[in-house]
Every structure is written in structure tokens, then in C-alpha cells.
C-alpha atoms as a PDB file:
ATOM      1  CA  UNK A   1      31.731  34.587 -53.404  1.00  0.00           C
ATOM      2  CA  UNK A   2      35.193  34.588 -53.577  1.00  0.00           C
ATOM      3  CA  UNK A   3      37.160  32.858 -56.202  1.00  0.00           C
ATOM      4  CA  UNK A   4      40.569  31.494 -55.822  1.00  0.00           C
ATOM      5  CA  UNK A   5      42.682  30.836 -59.237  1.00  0.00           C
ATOM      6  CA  UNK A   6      45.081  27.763 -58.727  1.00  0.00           C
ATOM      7  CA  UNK A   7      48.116  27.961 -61.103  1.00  0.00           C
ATOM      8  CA  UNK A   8      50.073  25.234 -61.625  1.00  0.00           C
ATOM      9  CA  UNK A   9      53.155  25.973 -63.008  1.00  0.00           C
ATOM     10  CA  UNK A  10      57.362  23.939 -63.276  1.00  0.00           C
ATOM     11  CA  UNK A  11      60.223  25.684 -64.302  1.00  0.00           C
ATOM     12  CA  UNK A  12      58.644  27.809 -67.140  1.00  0.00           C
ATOM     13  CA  UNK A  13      58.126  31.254 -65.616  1.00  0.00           C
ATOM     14  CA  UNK A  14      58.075  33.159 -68.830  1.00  0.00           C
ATOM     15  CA  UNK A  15      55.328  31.608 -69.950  1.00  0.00           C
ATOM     16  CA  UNK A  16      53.367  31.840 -65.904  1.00  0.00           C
ATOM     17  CA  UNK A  17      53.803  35.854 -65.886  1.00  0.00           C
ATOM     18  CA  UNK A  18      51.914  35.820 -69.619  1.00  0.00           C
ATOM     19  CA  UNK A  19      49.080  33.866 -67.253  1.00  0.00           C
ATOM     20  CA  UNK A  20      48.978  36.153 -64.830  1.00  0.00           C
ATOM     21  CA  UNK A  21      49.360  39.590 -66.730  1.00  0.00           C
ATOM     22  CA  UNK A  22      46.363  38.117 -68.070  1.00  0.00           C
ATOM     23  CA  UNK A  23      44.757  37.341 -65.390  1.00  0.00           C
ATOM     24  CA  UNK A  24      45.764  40.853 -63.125  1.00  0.00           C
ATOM     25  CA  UNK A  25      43.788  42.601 -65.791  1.00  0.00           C
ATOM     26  CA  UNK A  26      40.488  40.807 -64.447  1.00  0.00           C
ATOM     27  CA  UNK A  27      41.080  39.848 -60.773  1.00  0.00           C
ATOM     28  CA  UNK A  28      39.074  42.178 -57.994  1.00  0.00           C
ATOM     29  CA  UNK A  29      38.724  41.915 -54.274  1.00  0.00           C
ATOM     30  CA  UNK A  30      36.863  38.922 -54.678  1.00  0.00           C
ATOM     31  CA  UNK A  31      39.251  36.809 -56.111  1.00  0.00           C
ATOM     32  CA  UNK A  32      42.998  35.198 -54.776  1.00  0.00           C
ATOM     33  CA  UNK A  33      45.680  33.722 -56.926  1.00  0.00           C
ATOM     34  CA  UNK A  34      47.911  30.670 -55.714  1.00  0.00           C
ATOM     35  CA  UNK A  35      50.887  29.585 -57.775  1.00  0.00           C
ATOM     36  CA  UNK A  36      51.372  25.577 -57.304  1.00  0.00           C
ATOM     37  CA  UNK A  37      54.890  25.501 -57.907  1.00  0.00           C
ATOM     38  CA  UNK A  38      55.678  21.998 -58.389  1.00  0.00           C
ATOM     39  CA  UNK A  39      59.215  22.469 -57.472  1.00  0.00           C
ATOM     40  CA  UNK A  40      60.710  25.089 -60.099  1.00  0.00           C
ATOM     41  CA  UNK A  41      64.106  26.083 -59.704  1.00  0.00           C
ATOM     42  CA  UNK A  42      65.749  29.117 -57.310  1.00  0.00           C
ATOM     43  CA  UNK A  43      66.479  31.488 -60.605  1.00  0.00           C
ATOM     44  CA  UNK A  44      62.839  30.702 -61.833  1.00  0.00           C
ATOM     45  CA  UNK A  45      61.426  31.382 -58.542  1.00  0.00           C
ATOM     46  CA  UNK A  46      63.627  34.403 -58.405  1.00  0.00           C
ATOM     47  CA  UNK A  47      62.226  35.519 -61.765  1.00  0.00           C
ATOM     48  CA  UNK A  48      58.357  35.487 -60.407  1.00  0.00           C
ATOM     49  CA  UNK A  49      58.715  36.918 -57.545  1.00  0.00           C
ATOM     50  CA  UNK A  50      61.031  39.954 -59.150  1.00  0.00           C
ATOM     51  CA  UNK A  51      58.151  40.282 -62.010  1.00  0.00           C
ATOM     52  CA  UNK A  52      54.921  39.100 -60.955  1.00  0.00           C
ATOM     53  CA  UNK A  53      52.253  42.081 -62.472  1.00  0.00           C
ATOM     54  CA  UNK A  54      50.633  44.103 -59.958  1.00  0.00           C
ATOM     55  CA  UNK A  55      46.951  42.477 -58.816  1.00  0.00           C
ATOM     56  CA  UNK A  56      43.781  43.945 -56.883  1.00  0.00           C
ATOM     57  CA  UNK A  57      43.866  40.745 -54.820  1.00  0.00           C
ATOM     58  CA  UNK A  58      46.317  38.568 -53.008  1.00  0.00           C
ATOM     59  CA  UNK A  59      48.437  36.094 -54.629  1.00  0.00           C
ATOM     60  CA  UNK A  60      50.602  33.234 -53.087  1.00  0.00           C
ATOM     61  CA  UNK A  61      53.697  31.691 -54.061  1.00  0.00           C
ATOM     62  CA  UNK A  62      53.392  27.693 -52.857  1.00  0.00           C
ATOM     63  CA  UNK A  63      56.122  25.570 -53.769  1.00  0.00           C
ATOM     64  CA  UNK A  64      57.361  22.044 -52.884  1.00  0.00           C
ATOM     65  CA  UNK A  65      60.291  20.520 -53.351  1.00  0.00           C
ATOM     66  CA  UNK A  66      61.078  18.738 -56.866  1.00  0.00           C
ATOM     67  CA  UNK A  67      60.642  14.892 -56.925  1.00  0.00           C
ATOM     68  CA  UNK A  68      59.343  14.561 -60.487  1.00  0.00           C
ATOM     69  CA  UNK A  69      55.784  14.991 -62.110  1.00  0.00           C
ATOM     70  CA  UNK A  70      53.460  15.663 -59.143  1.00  0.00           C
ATOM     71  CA  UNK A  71      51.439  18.136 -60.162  1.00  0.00           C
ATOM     72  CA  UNK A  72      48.290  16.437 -58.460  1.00  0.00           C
ATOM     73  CA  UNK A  73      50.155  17.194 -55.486  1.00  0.00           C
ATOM     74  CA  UNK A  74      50.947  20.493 -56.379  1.00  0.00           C
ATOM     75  CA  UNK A  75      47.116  21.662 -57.039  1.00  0.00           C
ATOM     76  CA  UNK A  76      45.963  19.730 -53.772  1.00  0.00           C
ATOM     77  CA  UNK A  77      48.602  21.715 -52.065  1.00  0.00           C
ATOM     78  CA  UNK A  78      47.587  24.877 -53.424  1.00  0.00           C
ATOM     79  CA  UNK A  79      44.063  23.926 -53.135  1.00  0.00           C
ATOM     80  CA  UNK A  80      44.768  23.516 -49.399  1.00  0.00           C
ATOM     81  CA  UNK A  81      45.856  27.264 -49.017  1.00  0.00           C
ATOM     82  CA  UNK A  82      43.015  28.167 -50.950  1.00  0.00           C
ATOM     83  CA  UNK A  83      40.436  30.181 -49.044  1.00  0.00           C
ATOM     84  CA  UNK A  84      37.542  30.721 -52.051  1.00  0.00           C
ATOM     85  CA  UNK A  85      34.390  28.837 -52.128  1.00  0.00           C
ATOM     86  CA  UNK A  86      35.138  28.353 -55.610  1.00  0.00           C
ATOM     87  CA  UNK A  87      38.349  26.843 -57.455  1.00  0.00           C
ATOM     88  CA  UNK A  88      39.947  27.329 -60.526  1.00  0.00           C
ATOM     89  CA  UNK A  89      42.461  25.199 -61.713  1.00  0.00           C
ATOM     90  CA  UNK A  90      44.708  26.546 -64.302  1.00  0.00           C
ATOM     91  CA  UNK A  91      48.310  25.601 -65.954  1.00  0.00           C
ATOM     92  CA  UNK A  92      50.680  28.319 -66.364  1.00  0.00           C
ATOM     93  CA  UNK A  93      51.130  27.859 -69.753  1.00  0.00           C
ATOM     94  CA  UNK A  94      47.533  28.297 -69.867  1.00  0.00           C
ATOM     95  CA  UNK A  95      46.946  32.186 -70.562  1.00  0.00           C
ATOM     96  CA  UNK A  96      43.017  33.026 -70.045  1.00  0.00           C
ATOM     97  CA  UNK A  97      40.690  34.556 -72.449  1.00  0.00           C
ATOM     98  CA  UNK A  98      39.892  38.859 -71.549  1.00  0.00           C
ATOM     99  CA  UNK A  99      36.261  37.336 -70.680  1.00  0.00           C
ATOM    100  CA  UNK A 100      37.318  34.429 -68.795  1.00  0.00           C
ATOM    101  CA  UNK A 101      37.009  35.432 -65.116  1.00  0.00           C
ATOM    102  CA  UNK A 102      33.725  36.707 -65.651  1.00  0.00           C
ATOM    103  CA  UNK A 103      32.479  33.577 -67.381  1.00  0.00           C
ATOM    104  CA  UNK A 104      33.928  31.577 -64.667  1.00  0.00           C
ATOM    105  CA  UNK A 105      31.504  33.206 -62.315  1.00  0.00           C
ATOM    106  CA  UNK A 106      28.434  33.293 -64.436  1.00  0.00           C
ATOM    107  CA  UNK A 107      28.634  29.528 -65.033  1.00  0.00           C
ATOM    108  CA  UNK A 108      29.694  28.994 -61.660  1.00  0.00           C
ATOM    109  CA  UNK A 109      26.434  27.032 -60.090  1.00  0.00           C
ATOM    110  CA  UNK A 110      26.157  25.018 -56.895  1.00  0.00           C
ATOM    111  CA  UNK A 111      26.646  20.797 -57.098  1.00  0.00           C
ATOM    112  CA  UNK A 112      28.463  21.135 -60.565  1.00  0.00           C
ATOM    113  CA  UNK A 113      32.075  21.788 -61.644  1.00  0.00           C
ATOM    114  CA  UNK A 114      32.709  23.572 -65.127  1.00  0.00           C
ATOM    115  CA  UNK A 115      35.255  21.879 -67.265  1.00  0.00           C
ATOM    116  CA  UNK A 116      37.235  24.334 -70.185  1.00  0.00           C
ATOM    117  CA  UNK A 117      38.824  23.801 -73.359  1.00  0.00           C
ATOM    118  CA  UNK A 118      42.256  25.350 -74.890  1.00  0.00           C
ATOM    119  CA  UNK A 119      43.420  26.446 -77.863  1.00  0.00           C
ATOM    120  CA  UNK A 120      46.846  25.526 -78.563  1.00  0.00           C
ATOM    121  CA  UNK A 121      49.543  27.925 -79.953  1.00  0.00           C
ATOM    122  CA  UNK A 122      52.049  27.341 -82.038  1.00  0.00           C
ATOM    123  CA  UNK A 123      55.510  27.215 -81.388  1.00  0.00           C
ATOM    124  CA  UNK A 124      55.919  30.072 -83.675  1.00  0.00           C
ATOM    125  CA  UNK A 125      52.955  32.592 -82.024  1.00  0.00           C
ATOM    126  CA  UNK A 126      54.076  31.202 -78.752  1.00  0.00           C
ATOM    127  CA  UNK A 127      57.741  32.418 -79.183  1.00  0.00           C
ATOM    128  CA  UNK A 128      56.327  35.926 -79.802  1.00  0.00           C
ATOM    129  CA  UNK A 129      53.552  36.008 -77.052  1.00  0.00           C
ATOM    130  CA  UNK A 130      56.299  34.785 -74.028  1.00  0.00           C
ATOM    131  CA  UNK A 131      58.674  37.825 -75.723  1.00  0.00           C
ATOM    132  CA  UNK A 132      56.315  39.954 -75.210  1.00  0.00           C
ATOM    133  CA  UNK A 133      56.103  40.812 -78.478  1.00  0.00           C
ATOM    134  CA  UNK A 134      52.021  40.828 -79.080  1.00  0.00           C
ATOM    135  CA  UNK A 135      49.138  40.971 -76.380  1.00  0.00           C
ATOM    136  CA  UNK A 136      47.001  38.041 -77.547  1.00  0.00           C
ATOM    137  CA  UNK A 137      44.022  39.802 -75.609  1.00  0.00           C
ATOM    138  CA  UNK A 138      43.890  42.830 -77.520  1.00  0.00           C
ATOM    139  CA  UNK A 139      43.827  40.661 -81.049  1.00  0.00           C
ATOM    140  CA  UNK A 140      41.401  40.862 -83.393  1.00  0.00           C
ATOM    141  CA  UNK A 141      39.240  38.869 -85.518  1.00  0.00           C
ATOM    142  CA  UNK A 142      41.243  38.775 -88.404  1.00  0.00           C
ATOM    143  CA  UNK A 143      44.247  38.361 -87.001  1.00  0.00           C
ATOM    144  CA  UNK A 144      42.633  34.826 -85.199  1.00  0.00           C
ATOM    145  CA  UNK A 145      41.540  33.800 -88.712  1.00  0.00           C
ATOM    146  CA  UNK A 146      44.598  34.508 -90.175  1.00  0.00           C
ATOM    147  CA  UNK A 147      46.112  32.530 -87.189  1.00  0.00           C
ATOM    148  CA  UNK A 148      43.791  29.762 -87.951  1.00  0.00           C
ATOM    149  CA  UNK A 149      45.062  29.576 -91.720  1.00  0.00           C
ATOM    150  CA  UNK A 150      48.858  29.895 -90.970  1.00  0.00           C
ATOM    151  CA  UNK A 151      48.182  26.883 -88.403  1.00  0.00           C
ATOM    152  CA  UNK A 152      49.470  29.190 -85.553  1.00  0.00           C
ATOM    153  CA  UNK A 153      46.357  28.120 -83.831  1.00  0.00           C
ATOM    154  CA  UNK A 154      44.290  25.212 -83.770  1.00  0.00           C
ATOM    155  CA  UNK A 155      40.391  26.517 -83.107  1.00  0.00           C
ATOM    156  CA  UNK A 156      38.115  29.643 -83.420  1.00  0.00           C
ATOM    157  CA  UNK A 157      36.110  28.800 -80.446  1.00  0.00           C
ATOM    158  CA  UNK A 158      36.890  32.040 -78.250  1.00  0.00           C
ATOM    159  CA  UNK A 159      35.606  33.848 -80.880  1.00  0.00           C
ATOM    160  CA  UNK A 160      32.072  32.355 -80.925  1.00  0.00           C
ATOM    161  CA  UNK A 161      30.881  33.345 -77.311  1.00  0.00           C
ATOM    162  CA  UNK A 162      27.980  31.575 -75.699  1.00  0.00           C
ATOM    163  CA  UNK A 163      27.923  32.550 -71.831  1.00  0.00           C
ATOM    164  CA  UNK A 164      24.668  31.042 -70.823  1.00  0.00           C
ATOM    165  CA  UNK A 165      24.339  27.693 -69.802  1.00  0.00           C
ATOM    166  CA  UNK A 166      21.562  25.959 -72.040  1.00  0.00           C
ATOM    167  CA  UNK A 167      23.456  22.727 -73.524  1.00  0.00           C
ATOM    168  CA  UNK A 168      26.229  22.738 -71.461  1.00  0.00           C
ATOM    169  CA  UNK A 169      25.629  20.225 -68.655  1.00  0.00           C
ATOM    170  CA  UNK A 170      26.820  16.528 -69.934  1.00  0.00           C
ATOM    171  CA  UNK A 171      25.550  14.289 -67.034  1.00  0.00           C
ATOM    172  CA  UNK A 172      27.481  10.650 -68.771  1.00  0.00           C
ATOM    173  CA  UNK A 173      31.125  10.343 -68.258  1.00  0.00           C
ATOM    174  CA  UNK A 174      33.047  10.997 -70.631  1.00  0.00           C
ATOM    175  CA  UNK A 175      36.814  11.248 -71.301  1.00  0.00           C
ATOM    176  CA  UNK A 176      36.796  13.670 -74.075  1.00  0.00           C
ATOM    177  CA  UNK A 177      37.780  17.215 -73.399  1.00  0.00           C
ATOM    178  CA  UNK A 178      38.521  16.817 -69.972  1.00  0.00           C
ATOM    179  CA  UNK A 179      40.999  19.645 -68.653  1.00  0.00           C
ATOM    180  CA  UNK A 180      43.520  20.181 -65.418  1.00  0.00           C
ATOM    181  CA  UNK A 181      44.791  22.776 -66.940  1.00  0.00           C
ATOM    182  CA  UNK A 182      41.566  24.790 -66.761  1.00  0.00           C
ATOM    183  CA  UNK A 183      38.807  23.805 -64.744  1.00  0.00           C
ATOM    184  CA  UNK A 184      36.373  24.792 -62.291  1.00  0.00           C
ATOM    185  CA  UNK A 185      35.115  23.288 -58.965  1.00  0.00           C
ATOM    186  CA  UNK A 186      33.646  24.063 -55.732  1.00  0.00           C
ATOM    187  CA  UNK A 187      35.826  23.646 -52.788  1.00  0.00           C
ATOM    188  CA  UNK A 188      33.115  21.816 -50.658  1.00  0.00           C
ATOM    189  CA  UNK A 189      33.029  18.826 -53.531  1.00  0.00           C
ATOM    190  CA  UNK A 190      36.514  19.336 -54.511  1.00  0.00           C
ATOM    191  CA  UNK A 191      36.834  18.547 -50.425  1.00  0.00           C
ATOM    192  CA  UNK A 192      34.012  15.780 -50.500  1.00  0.00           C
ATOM    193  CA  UNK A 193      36.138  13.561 -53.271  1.00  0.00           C
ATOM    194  CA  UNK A 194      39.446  14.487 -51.378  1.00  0.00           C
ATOM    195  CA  UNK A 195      41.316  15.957 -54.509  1.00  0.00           C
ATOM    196  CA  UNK A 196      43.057  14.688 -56.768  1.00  0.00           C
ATOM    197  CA  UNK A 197      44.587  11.630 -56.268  1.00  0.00           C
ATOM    198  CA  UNK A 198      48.464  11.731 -56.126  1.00  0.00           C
ATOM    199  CA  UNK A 199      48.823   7.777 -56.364  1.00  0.00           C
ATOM    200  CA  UNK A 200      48.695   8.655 -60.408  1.00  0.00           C
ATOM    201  CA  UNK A 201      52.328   8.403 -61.249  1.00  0.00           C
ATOM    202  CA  UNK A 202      53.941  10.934 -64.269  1.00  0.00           C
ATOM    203  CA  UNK A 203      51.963  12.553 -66.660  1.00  0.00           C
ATOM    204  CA  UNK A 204      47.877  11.562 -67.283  1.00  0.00           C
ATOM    205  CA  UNK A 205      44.759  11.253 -66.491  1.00  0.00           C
ATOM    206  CA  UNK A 206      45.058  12.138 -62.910  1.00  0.00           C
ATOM    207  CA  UNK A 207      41.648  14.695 -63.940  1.00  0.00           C
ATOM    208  CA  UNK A 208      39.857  12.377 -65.684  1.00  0.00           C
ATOM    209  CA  UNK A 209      40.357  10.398 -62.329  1.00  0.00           C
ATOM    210  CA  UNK A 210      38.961  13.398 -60.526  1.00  0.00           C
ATOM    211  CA  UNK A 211      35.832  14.211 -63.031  1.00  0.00           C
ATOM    212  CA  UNK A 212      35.064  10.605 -62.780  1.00  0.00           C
ATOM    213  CA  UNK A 213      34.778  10.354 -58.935  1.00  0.00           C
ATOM    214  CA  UNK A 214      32.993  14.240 -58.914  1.00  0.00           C
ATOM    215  CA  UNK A 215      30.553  12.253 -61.093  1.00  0.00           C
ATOM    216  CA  UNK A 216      30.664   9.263 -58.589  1.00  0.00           C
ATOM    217  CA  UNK A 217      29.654  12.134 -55.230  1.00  0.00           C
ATOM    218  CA  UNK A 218      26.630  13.662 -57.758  1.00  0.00           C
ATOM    219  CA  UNK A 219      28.609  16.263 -59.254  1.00  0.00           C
ATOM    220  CA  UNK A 220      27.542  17.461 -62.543  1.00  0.00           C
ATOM    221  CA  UNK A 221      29.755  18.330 -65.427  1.00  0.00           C
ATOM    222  CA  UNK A 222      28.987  21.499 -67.284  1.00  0.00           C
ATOM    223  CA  UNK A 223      31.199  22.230 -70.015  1.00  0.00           C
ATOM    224  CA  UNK A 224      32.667  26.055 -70.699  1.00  0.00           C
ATOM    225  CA  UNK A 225      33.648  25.825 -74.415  1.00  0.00           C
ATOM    226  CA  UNK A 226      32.674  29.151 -76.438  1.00  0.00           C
ATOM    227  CA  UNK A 227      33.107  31.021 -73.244  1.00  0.00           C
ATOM    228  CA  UNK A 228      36.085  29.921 -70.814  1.00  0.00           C
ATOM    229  CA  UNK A 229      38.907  29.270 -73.534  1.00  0.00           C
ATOM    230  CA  UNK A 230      42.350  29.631 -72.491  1.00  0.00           C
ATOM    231  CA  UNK A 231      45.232  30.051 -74.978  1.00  0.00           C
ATOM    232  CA  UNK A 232      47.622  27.172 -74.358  1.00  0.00           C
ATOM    233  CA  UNK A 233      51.061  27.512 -75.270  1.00  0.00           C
ATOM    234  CA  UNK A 234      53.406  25.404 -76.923  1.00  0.00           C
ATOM    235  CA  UNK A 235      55.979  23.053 -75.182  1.00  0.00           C
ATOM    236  CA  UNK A 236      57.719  20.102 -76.176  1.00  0.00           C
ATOM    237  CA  UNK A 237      55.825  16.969 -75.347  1.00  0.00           C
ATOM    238  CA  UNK A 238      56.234  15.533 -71.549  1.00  0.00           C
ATOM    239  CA  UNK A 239      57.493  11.735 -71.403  1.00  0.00           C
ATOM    240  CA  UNK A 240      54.044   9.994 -70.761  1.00  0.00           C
ATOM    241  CA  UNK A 241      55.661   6.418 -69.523  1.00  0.00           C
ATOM    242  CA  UNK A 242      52.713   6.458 -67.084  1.00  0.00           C
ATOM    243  CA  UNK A 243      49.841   6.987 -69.606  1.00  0.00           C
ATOM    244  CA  UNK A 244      48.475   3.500 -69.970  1.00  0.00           C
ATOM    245  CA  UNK A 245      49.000   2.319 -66.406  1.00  0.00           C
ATOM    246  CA  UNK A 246      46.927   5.512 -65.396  1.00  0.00           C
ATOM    247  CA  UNK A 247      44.339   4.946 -68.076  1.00  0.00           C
ATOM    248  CA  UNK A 248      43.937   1.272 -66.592  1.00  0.00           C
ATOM    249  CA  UNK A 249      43.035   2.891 -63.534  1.00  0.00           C
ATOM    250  CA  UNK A 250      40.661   5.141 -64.651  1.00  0.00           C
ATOM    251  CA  UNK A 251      39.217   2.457 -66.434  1.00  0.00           C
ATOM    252  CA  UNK A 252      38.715   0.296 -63.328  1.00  0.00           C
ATOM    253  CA  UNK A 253      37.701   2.894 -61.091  1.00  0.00           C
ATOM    254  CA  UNK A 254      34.485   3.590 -63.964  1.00  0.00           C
ATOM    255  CA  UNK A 255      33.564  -0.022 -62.831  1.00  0.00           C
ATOM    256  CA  UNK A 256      33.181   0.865 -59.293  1.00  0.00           C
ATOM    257  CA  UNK A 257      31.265   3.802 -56.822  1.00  0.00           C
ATOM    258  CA  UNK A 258      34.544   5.090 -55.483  1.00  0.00           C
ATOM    259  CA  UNK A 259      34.693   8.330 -54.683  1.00  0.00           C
ATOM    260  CA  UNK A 260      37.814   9.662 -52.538  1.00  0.00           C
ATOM    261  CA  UNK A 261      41.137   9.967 -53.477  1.00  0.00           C
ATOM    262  CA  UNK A 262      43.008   7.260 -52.517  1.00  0.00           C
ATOM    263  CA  UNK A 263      45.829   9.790 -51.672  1.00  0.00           C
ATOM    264  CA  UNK A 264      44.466  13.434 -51.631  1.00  0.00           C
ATOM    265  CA  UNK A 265      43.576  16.068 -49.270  1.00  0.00           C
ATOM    266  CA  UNK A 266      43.956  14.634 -46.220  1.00  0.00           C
ATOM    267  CA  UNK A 267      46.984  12.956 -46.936  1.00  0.00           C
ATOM    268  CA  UNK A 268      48.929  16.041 -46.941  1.00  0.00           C
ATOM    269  CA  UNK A 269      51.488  16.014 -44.656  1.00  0.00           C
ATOM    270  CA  UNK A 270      51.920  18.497 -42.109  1.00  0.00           C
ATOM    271  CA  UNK A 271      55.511  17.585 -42.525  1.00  0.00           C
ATOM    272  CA  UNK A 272      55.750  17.671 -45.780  1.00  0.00           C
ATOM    273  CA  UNK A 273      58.689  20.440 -47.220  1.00  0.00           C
ATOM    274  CA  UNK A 274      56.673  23.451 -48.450  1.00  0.00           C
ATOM    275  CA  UNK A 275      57.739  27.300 -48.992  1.00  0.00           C
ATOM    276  CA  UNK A 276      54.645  30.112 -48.913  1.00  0.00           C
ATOM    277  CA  UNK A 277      55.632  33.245 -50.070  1.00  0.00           C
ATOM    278  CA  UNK A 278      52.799  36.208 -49.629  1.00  0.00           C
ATOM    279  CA  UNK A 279      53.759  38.353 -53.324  1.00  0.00           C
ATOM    280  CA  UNK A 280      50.932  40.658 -52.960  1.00  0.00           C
END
């Protein structure tokens, strides 16, 4: 099958060429990379396309004009350009484990989505891995644990490993753990619930919106922790004015069946101001 590896990514390009150096080191022929650009800036743009890393496969530039948070609109837009069976949503401050394609696929089974967890960086080890400074792939054991103890990290879990699948799938909604910024659906349900929905305003909750109605069309969730860690790194904290008018809404939507996106998918306008830029 081929796999196509949505990255979302605003105005923070140093940190979205970390994602995809790591990323060009697993991609094959059977993969694609799309950059949702959620409306960065002409020097960031610039700065991608002058230094994206060399890939086996294709990758995409999609960007949209800047009108504030809309980074469901983003994904559904790169989403929409996607031509994999199989999506994977990422943030490009999100830099994948060296295993993480490959566990991606192996999990990868029909009528459920896999949902991933993230170890967050501090601002300290993030400094040095957007420098360039250290390859967080090629890091040992010791230096995680000493990570761990210095609190330049806040979990272990990519060091434990579990790639099979026995006492992953959680079949109850729940919001805990639930992750945009690295998660894993197949395009034919991703279709069926019409995206995410872009009437969630700012920052939040707009996946937990999405997990919830996947759950609603039959879609199972099967977690990826020990086996599909990314290494998130550190940013100041986004204004979340929206949080608790979007929680409200996830929160009445549990008490009903509904299943599409009010505004998803098929609201995309043909009109609608969009650049695609073919990198590789």
C-alpha cells in the first residue's frame, strides 16, 4: 500500500526539516510526504524549499493563505492531495522515532486508525536538536536516561518497543492520549467521517472531535505507544481562548451518533487560495 505522511507545520521551519531528515531516512517508493503549510511566511517557505533533505519518494509543498489557527483545514487540505490508502498525520515539530515508519505499517490494519504518543523535549535538548547539534536517532540508552534525569525529556517509552498489536485496541472513547500531531488513519474512513471538522475555532480538540466520530462510523482505536513515539519539541504555549468552547462540543457531540464533519472534506473550496509546490 502506499502511505502518505501529512505534515502540518506554521512558521517554524527549523524545527519541520528535523521532521523530515528524519523521516527521508525511512521513506521508499511506497510512501509520499505532504507539508500542510498552514500559511507560513515567504522567508520560511523559502527556507524549505532551499533545504528540504533529499527523499526516495515525492513530497509536496501545500500551503494556504494565513487567517489564524486552522490547522484542521490545513491537514484536510493536505489530506485532499493525498494519494495513499493510508494517512499519517504528523506536526512538524513532531520528529519520528528511526522505527516509526515501519511500525506505522505493521500496525496499520483495515477498519481501525492507530493513535501515537510524544515525548516532549525540553527547551534546552530542543535548542540543540533544531541546531543541528545532536541526531536524536542515533542516541543511546544512556544518554535517554540521562535525559530522563536532567528533565530534558519527559518519558522512556521509545525505548521499551512492543510492535505487535495484543492490548492495543481500546474500543470506549476516551479523551486521554489522543494525538493530531501523530496519528494514523485510512483514507476511505478518514473520507467516510469527512475530516476533520474546521468549524473548531483556535487551538483544541478538533482530534478528539475526529476520534470520536471515527468511533461513531465503527472505527476502532488502536493505540501505538512503545512503538510509534515521536519526539516533540518544545515551543512556547499557543493561546487556547477556544479550549472550553471546543471541549463543549466534543462533549455534546459524545451525546449524539454524528458522524461527518460539519465542515470537512467536501467543504473545500475549489476556490479557495492554495499554492502546490512539487519539491521532489
Amino acid at each position: 500500500m502506499l502511505i502518505s505522511f501529512i505534515v502540518l507545520t506554521y512558521n517554524r521551519t527549523d524545527a519541520l526539516l528535523c521532521v523530515l531528515r528524519a523521516l527521508a531516512l525511512q521513506c521508499t517508493t511506497n510512501h509520499e510526504v505532504l507539508i500542510a503549510d498552514d500559511g507560513s511566511t515567504v522567508a520560511q517557505v523559502k527556507l524549505l524549499h532551499e533545504n528540504c533533505p533529499p527523499f526516495k519518494c515525492a513530497v509536496r509543498h501545500i500551503w494556504h493563505a494565513d487567517t489564524g489557527f486552522t490547522a484542521a483545514a490545513a491537514r484536510n487540505l493536505g489530506a485532499r492531495h493525498a494519494v495513499g490508502e493510508y494517512l499519517v498525520f504528523l506536526d512538524g515539530d513532531c520528529i519520528p522515532g528511526k522505527s516509526f515508519v515501519q511500525a506505522q505499517t505493521q500496525l496499520a490494519q483495515k477498519h481501525h486508525f492507530v493513535n501515537g504518543s510524544r515525548i516532549l523535549l525540553s527547551e534546552r535538548l530542543t535548542a540543540r536538536v533544531v541546531n543541528q547539534q545532536i541526531d536524536l536517532l542515533a542516541q543511546s540508552p544512556s544518554f535517554w536516561l540521562a535525559a530522563r534525569i536532567k528533565g530534558d525529556s519527559n518519558k522512556l517509552l521509545h525505548m521499551l518497543g512492543w510492535p505487535w498489536s495484543l492490548f492495543r485496541v481500546q474500543t470506549a472513547f476516551k479523551w486521554q492520549g489522543i494525538r493530531s500531531c501523530n496519528l494514523a488513519v485510512w483514507r476511505k474512513d478518514f473520507e467516510a467521517v469527512n475530516g476533520f471538522d474546521e468549524t473548531f475555532e483556535g487551538w483544541g480538540h478538533e482530534d478528539a472531535d475526529l476520534v470520536l466520530r471515527l468511533g461513531h462510523a465503527g472505527v476502532v482505536r488502536k493505540n501505538g505507544f512503545w512503538a510509534t513515539e515521536v519526539f516533540h519539541l518544545w515551543h512556547f504555549e499557543l493561546k487556547r481562548d477556544h479550549e472550553s468552547v471546543n471541549k463543549k462540543k466534543v462533549f455534546d457531540r459524545m451525546k449524539t451518533q454524528l458522524i461527518k464533519a460539519e465542515k470537512g472534506l467536501a467543504q473545500i473550496d475549489s476556490d479557495q487560495h492554495f499554492q502546490v509546490h512539487q519539491l521532489q
